[in-house]
PDB file of N, CA and C in Angstrom:
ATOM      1  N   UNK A   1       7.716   9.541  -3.754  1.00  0.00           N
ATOM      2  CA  UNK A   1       7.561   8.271  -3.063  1.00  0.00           C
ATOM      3  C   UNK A   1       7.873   8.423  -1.577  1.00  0.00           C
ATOM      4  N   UNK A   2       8.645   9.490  -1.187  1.00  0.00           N
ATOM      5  CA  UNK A   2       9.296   9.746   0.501  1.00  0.00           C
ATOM      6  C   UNK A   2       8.006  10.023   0.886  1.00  0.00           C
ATOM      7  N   UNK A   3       6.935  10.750   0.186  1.00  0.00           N
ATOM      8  CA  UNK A   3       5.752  11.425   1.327  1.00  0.00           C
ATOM      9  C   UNK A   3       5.106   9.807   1.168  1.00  0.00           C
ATOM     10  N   UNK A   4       4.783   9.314   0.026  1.00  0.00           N
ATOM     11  CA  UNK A   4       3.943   8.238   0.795  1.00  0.00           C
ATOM     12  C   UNK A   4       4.375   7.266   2.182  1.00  0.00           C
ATOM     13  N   UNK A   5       6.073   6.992   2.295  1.00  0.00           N
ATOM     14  CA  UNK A   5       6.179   6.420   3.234  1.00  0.00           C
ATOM     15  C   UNK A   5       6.220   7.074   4.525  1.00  0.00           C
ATOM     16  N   UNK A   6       6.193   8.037   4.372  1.00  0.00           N
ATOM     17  CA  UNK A   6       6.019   8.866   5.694  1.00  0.00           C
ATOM     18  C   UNK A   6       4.472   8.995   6.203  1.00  0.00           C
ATOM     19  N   UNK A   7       3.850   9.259   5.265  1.00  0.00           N
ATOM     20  CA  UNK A   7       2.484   8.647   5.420  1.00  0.00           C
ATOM     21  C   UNK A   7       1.853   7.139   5.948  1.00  0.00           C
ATOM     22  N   UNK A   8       3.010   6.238   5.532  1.00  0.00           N
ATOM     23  CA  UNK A   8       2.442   5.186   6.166  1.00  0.00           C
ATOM     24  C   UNK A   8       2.685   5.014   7.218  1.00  0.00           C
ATOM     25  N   UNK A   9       4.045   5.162   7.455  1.00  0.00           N
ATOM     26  CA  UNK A   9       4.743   5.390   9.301  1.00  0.00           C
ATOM     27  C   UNK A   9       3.986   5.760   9.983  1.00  0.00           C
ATOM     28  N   UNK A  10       3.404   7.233   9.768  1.00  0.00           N
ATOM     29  CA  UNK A  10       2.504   7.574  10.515  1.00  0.00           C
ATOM     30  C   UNK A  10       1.131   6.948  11.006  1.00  0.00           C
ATOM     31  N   UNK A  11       0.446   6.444   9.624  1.00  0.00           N
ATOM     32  CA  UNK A  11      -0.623   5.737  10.276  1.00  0.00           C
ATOM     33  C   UNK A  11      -0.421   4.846  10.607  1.00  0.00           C
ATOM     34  N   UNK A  12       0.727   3.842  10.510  1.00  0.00           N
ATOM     35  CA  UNK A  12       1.431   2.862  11.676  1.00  0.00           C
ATOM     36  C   UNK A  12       1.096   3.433  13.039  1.00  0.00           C
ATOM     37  N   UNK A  13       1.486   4.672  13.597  1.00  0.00           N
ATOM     38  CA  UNK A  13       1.999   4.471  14.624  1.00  0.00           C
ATOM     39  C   UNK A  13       0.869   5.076  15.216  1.00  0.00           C
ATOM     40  N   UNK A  14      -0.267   5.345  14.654  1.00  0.00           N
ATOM     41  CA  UNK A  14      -1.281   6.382  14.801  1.00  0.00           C
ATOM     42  C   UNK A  14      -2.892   5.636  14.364  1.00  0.00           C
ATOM     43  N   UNK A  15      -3.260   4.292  15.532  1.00  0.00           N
ATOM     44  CA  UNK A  15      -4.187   3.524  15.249  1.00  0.00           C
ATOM     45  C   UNK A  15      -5.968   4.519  14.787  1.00  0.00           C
ATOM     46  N   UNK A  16      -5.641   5.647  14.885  1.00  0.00           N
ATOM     47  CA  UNK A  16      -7.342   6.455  14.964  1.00  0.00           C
ATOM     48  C   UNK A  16      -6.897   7.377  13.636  1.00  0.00           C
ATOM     49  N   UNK A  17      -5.353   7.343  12.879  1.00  0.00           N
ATOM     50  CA  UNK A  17      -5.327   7.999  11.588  1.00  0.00           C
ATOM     51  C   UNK A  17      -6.624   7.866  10.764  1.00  0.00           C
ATOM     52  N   UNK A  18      -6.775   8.712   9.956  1.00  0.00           N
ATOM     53  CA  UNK A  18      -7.696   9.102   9.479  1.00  0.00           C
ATOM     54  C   UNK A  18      -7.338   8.367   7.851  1.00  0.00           C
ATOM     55  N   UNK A  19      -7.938   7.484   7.166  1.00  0.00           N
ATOM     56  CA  UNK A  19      -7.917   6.481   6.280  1.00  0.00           C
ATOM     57  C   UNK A  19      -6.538   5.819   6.431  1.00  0.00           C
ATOM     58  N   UNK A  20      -6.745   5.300   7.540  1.00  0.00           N
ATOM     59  CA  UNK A  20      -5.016   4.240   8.053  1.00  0.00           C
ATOM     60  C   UNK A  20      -5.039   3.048   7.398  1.00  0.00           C
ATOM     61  N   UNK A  21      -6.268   2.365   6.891  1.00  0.00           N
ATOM     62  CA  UNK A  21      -6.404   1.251   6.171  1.00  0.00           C
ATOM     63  C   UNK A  21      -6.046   1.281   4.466  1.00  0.00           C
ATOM     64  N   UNK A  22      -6.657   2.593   4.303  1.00  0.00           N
ATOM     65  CA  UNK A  22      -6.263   2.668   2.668  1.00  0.00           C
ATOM     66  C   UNK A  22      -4.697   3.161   2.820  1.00  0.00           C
ATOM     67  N   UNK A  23      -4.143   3.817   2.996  1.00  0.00           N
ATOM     68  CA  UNK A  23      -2.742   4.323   3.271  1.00  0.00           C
ATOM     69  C   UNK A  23      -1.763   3.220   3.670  1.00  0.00           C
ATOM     70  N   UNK A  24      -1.898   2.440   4.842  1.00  0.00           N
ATOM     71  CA  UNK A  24      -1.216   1.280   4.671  1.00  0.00           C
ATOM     72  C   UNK A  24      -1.434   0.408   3.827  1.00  0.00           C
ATOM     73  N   UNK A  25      -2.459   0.512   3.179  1.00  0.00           N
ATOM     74  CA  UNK A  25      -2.765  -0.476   1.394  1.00  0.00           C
ATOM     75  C   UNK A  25      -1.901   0.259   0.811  1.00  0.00           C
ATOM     76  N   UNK A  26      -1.969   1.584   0.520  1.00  0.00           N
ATOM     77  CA  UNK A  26      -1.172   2.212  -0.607  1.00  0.00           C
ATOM     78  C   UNK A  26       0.209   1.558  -0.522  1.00  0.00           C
ATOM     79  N   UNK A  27       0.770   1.520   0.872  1.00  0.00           N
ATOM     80  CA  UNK A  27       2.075   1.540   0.827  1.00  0.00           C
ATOM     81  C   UNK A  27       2.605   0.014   0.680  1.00  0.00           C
ATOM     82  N   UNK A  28       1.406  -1.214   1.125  1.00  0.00           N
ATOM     83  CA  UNK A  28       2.137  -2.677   0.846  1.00  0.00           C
ATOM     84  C   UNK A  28       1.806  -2.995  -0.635  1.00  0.00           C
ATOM     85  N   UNK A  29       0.998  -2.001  -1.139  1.00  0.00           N
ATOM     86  CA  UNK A  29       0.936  -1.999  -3.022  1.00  0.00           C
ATOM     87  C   UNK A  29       2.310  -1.706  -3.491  1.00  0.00           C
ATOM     88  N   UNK A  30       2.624  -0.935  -2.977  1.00  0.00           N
ATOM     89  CA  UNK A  30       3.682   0.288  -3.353  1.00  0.00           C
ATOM     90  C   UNK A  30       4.897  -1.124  -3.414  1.00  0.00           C
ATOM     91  N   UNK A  31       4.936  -1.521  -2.394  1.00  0.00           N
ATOM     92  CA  UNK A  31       5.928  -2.757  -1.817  1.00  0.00           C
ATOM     93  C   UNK A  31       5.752  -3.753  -2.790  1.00  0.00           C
ATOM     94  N   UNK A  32       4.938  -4.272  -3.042  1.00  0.00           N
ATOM     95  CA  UNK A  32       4.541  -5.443  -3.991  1.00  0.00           C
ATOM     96  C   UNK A  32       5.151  -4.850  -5.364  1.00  0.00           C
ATOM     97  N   UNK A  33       4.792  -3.760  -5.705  1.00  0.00           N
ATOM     98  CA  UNK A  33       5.377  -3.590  -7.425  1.00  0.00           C
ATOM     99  C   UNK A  33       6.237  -2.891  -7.232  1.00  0.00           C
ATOM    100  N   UNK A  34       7.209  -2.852  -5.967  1.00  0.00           N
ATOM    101  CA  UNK A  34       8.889  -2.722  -6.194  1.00  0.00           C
ATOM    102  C   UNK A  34       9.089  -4.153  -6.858  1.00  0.00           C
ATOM    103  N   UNK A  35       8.315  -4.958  -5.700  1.00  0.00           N
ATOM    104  CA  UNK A  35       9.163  -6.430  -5.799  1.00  0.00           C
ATOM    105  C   UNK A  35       8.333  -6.994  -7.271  1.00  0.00           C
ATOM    106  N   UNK A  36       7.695  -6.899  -8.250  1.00  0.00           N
ATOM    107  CA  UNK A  36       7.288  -7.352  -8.833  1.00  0.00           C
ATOM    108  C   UNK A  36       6.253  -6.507  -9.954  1.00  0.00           C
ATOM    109  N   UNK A  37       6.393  -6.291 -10.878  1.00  0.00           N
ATOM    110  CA  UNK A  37       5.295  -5.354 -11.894  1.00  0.00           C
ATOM    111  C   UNK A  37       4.215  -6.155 -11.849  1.00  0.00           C
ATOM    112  N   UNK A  38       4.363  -7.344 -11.629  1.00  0.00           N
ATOM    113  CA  UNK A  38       2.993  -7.989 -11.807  1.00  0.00           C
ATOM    114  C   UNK A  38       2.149  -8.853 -10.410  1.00  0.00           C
ATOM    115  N   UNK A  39       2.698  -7.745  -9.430  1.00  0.00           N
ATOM    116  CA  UNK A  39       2.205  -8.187  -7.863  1.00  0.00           C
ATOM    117  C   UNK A  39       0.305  -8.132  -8.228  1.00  0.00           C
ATOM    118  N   UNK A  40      -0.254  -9.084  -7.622  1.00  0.00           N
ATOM    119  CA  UNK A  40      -1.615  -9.329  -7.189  1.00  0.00           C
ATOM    120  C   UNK A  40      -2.060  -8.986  -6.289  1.00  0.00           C
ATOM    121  N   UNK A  41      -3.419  -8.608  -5.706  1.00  0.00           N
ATOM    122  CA  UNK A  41      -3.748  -8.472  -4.675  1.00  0.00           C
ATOM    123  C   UNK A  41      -3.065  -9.434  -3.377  1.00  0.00           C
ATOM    124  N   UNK A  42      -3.066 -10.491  -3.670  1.00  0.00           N
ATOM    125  CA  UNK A  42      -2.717 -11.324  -2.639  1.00  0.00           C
ATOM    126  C   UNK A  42      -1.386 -10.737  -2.069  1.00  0.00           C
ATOM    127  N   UNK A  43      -0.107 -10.212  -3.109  1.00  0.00           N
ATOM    128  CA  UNK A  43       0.837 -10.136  -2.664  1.00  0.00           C
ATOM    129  C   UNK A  43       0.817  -8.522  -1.776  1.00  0.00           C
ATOM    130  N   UNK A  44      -0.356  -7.878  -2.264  1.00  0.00           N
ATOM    131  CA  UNK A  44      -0.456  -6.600  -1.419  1.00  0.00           C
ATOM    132  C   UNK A  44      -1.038  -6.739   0.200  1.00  0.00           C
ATOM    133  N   UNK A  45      -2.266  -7.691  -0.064  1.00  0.00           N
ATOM    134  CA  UNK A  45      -2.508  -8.643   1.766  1.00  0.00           C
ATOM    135  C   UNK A  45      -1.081  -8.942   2.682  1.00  0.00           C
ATOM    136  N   UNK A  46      -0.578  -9.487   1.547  1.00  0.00           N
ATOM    137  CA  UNK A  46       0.532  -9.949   2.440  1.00  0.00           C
ATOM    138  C   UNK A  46       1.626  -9.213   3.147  1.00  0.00           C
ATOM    139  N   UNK A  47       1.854  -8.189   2.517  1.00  0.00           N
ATOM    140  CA  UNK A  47       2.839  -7.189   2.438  1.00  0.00           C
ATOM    141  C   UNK A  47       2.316  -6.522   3.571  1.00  0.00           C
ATOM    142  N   UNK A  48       1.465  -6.185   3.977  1.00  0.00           N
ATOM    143  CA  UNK A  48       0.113  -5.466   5.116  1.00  0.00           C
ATOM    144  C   UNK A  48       0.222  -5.976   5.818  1.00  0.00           C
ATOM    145  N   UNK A  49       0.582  -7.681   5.904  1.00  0.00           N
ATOM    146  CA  UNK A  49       0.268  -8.757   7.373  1.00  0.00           C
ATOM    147  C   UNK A  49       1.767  -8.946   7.729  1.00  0.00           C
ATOM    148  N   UNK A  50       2.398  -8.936   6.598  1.00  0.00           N
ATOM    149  CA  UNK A  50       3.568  -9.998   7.078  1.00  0.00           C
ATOM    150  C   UNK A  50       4.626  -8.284   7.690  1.00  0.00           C
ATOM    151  N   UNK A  51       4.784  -7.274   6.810  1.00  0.00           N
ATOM    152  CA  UNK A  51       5.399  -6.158   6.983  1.00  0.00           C
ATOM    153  C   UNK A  51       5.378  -5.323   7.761  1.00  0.00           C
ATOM    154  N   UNK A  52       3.807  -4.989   7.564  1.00  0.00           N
ATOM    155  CA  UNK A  52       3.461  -3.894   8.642  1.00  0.00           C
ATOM    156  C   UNK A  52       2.349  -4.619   9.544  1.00  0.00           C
ATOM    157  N   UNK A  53       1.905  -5.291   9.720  1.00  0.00           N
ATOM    158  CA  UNK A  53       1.471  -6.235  11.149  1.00  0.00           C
ATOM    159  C   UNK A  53      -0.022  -5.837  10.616  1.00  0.00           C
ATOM    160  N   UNK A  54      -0.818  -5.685   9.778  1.00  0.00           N
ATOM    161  CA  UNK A  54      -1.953  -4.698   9.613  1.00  0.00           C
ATOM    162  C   UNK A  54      -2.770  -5.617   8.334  1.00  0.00           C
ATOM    163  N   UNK A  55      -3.450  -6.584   9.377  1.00  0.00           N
ATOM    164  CA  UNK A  55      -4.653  -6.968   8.237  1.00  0.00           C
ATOM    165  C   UNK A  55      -5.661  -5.853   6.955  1.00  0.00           C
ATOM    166  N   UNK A  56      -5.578  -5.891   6.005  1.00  0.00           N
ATOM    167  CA  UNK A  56      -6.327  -5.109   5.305  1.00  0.00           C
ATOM    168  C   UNK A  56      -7.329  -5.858   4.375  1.00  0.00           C
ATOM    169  N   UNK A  57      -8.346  -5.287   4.216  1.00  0.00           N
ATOM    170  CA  UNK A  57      -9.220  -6.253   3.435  1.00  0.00           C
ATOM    171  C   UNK A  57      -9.101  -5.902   2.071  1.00  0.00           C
ATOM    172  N   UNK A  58      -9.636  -6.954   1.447  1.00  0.00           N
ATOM    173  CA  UNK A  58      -8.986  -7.275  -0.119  1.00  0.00           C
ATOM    174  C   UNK A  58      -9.876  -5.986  -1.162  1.00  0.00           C
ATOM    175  N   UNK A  59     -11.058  -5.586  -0.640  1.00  0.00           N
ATOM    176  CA  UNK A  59     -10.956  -4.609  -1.321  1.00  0.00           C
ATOM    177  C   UNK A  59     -10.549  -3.340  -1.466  1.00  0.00           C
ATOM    178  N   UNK A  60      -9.339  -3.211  -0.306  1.00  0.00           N
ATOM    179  CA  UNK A  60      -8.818  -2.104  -0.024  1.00  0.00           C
ATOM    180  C   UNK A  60      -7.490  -1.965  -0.811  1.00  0.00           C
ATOM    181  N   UNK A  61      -6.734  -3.410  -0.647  1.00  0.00           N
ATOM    182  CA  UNK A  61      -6.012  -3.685  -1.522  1.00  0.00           C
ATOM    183  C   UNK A  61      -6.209  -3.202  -3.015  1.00  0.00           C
ATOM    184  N   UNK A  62      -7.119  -4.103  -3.215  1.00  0.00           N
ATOM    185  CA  UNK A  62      -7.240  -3.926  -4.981  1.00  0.00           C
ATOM    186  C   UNK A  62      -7.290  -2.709  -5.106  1.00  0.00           C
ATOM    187  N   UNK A  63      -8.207  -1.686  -4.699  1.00  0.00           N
ATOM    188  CA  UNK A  63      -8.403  -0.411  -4.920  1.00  0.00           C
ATOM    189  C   UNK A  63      -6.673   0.360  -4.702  1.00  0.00           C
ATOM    190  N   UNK A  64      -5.831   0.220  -3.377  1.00  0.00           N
ATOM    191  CA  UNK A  64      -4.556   0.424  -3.436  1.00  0.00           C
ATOM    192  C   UNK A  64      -3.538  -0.055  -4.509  1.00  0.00           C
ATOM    193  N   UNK A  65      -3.581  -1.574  -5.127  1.00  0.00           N
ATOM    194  CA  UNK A  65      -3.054  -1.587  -5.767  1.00  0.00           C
ATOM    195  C   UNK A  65      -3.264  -0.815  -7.360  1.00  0.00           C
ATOM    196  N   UNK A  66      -4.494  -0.626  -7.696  1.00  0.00           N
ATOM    197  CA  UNK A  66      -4.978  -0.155  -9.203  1.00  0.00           C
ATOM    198  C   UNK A  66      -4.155   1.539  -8.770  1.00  0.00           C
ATOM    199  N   UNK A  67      -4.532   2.272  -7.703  1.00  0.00           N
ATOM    200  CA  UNK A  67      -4.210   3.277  -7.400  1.00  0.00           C
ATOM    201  C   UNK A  67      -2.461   3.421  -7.486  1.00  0.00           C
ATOM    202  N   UNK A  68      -2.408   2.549  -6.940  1.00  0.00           N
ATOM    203  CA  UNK A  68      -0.296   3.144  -7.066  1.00  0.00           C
ATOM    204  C   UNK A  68       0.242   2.515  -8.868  1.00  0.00           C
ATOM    205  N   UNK A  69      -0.436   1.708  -9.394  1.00  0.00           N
ATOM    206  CA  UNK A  69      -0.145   1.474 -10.938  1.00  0.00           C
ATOM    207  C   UNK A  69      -0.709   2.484 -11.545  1.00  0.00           C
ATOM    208  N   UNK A  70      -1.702   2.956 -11.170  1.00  0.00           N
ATOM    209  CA  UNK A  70      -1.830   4.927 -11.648  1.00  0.00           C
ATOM    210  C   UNK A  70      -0.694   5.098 -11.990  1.00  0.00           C
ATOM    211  N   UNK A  71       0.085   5.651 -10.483  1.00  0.00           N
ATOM    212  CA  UNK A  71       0.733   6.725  -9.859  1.00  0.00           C
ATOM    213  C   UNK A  71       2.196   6.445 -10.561  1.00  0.00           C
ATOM    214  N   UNK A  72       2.452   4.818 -10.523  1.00  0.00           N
ATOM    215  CA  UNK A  72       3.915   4.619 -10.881  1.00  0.00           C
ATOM    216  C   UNK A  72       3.893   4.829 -12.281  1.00  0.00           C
ATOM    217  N   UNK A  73       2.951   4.710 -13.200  1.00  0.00           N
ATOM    218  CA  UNK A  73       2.835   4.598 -14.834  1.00  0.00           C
ATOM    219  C   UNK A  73       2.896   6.422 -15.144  1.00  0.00           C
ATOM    220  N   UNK A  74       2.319   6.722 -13.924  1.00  0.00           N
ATOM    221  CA  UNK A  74       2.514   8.643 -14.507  1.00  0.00           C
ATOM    222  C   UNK A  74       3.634   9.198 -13.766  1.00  0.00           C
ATOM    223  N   UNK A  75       4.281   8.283 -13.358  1.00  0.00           N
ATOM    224  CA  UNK A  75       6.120   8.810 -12.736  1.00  0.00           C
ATOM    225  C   UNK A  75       6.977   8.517 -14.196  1.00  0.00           C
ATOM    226  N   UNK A  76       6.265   7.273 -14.908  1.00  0.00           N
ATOM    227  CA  UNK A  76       7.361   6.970 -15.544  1.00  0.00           C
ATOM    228  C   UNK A  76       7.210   8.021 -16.951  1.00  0.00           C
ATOM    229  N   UNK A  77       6.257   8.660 -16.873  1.00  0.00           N
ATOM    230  CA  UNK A  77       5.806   9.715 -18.405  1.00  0.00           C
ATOM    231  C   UNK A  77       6.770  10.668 -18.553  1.00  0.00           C
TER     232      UNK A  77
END
């Protein structure tokens, strides 16, 4: 979980990163199902606007969020 947030920092701070939109999705997904197993897209938008200042569009989200419920369901195996 440390490399993804280091990953997002970076494309924070790094507007021409190279998939900065999906990566900061990954990481306000990531945020949403700390705070909640059953976060929605909406709560991953938000997490993007309100957190990291970074409008993302909703199908970047969804695709981020399905992607880190992958990732967290094969941490927990």
């Amino acid at each position: 979980m440390a490399m993804l947030w280091r990953t997002v920092l970076s494309a924070l701070q790094d507007p021409a990163a190279p998939a900065r939109e999906e990566t900061i999705a990954r990481g306000a997904a990531a945020l949403a199902l700390k705070r909640t197993p059953e976060a929605t897209i909406d709560d991953a938008l938000e997490n993007g606007l309100y957190e990291f200042g970074v409008v993302i569009e909703p199908p970047t989200a969804a695709a981020a969020l399905a992607a880190q419920r992958v990732t967290e369901s094969a941490q927990e195996c």
